[in-house]
C-alpha atoms as a PDB file:
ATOM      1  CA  UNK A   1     165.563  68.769   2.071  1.00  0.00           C
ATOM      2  CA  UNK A   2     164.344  71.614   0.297  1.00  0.00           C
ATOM      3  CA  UNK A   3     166.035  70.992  -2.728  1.00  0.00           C
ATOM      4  CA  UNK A   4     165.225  67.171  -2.894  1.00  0.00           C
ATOM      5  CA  UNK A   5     161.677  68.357  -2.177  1.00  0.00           C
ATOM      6  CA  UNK A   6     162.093  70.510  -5.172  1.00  0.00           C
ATOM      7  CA  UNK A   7     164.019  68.132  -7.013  1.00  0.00           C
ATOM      8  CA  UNK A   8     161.103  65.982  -6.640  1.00  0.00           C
ATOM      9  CA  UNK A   9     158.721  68.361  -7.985  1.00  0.00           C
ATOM     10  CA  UNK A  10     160.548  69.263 -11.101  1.00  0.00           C
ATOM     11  CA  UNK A  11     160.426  65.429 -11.800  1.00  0.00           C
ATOM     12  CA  UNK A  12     157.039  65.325 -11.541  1.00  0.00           C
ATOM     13  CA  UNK A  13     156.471  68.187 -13.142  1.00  0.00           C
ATOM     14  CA  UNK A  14     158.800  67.065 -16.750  1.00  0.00           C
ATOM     15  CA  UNK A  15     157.006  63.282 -16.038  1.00  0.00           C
ATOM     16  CA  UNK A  16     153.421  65.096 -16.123  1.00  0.00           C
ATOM     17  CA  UNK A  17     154.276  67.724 -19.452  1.00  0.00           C
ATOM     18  CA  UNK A  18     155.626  64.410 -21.279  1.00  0.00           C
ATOM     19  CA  UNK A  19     153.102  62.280 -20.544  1.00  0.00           C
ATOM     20  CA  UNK A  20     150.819  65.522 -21.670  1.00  0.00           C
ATOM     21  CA  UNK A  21     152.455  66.052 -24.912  1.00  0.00           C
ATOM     22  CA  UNK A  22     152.134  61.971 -25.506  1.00  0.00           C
ATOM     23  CA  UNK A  23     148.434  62.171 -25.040  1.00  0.00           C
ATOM     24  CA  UNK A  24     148.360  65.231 -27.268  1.00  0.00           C
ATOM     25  CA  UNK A  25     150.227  63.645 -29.821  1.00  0.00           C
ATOM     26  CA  UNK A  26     148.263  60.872 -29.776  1.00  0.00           C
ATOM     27  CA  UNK A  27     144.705  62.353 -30.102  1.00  0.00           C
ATOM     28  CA  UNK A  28     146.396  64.428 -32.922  1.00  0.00           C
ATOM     29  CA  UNK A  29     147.416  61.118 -34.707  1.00  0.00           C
ATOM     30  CA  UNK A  30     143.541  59.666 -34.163  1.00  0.00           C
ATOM     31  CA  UNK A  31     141.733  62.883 -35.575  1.00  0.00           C
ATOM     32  CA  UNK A  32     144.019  62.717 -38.444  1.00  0.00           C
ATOM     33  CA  UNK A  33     143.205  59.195 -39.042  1.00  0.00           C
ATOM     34  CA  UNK A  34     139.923  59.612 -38.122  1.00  0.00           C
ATOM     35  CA  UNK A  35     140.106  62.618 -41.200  1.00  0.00           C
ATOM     36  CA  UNK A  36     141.329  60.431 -43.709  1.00  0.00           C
ATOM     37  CA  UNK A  37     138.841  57.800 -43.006  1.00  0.00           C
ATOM     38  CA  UNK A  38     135.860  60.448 -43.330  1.00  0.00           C
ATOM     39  CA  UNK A  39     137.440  61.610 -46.506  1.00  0.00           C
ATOM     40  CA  UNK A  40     137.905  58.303 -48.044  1.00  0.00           C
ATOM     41  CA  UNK A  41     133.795  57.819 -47.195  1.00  0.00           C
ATOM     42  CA  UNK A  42     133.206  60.885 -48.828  1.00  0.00           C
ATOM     43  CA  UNK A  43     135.323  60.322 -51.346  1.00  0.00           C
ATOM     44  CA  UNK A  44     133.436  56.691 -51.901  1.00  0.00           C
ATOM     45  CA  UNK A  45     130.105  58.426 -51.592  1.00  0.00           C
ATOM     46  CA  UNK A  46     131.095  60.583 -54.041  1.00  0.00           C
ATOM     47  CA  UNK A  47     131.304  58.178 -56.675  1.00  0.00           C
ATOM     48  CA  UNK A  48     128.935  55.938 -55.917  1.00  0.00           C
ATOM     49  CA  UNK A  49     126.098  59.393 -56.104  1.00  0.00           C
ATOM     50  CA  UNK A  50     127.610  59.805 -59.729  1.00  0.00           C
ATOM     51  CA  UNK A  51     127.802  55.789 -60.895  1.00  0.00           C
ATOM     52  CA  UNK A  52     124.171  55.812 -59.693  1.00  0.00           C
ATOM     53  CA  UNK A  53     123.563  59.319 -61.521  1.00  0.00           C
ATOM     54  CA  UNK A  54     124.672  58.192 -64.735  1.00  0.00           C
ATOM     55  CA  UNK A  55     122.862  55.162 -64.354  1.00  0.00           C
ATOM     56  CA  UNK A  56     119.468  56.727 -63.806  1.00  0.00           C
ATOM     57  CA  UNK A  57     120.451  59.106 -66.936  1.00  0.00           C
ATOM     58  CA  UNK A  58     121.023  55.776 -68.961  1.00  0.00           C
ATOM     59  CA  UNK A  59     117.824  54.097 -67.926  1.00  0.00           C
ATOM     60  CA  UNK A  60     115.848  57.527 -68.519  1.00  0.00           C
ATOM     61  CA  UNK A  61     117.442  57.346 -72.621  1.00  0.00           C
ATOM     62  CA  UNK A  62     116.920  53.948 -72.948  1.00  0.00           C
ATOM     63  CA  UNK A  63     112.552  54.818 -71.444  1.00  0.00           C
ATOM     64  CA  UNK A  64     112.759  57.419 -74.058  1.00  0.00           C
ATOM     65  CA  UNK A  65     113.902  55.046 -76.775  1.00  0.00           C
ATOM     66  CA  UNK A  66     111.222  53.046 -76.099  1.00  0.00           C
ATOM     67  CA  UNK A  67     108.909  55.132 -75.467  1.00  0.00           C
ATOM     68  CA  UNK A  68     109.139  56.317 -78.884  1.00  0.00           C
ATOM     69  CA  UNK A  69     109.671  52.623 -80.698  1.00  0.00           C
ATOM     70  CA  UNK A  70     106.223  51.891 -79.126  1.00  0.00           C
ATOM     71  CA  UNK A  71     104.660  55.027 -80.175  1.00  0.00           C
ATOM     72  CA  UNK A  72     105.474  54.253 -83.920  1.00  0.00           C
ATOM     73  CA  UNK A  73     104.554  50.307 -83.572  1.00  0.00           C
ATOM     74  CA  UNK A  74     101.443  51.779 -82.492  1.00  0.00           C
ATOM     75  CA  UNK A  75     100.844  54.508 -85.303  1.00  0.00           C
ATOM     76  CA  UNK A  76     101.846  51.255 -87.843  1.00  0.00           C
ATOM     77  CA  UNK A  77      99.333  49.042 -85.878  1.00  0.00           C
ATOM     78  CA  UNK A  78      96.607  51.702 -86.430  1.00  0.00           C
ATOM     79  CA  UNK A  79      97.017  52.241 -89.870  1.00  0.00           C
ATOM     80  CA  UNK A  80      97.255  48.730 -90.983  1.00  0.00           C
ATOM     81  CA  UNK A  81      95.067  46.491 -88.151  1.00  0.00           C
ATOM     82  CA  UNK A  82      92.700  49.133 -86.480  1.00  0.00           C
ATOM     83  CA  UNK A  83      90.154  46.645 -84.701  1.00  0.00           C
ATOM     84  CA  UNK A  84      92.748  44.068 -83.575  1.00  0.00           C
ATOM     85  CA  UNK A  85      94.728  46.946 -81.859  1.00  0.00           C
ATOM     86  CA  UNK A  86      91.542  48.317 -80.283  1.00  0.00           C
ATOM     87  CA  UNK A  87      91.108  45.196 -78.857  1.00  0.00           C
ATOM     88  CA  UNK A  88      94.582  44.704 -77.388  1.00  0.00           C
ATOM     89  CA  UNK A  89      94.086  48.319 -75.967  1.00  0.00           C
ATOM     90  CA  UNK A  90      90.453  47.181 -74.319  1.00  0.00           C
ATOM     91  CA  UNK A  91      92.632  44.040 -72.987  1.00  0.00           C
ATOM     92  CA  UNK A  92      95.295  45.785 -71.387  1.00  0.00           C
ATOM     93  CA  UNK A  93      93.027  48.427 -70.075  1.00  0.00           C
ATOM     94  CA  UNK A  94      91.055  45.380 -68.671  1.00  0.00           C
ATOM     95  CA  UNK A  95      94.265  43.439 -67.124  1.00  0.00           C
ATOM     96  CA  UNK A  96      95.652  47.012 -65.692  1.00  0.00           C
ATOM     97  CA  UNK A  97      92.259  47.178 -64.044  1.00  0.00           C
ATOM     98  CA  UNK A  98      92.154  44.029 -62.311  1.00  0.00           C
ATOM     99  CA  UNK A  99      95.315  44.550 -61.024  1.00  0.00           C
ATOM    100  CA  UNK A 100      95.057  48.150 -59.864  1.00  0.00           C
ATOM    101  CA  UNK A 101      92.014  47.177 -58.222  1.00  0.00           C
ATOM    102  CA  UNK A 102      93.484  43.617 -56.133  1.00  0.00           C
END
């Protein structure tokens, strides 16, 4: 009796480590795929950060380009039509204004 007692136990006792090392070798399995997936999102992240990046460095040159073709329509407008661009100043000012203040 002892030894089917003991018999008994050592079954239990290989049924309990395998069923252990399944459940180990299954949360090892998900926190690998769980790894990948994070890196992917990084990964994706990653790129997005520098698409949007270059982007905003795009939209800065083209602000500076016309920044500056503005600056010289303006200089030209003073020179040759001094009161008519005064006046489109006073009516932007004016518009700007209005809206600033609604």
């Amino acid at each position: 009796m002892a030894t089917a007692t003991s018999s008994i136990r050592n079954n239990v006792e290989d049924a309990a480590r395998a069923a252990s090392n399944s459940v180990a070798d299954k949360a090892a399995d998900l926190a690998s795929k769980a790894g990948h997936q994070v890196e992917k999102a990084l990964d994706g992240a990653e790129a997005t950060a520098r698409a949007v990046a270059e982007q905003g460095r795009e939209a800065g040159e083209r602000v500076g380009e016309v920044a500056t073709n503005m600056r010289s329509a303006v200089d030209k407008s003073l020179r040759d039509q001094p009161m008519a661009t005064l006046a489109v100043a006073a009516a932007v000012g004016f518009v700007v204004g209005a809206l600033w203040k609604s």
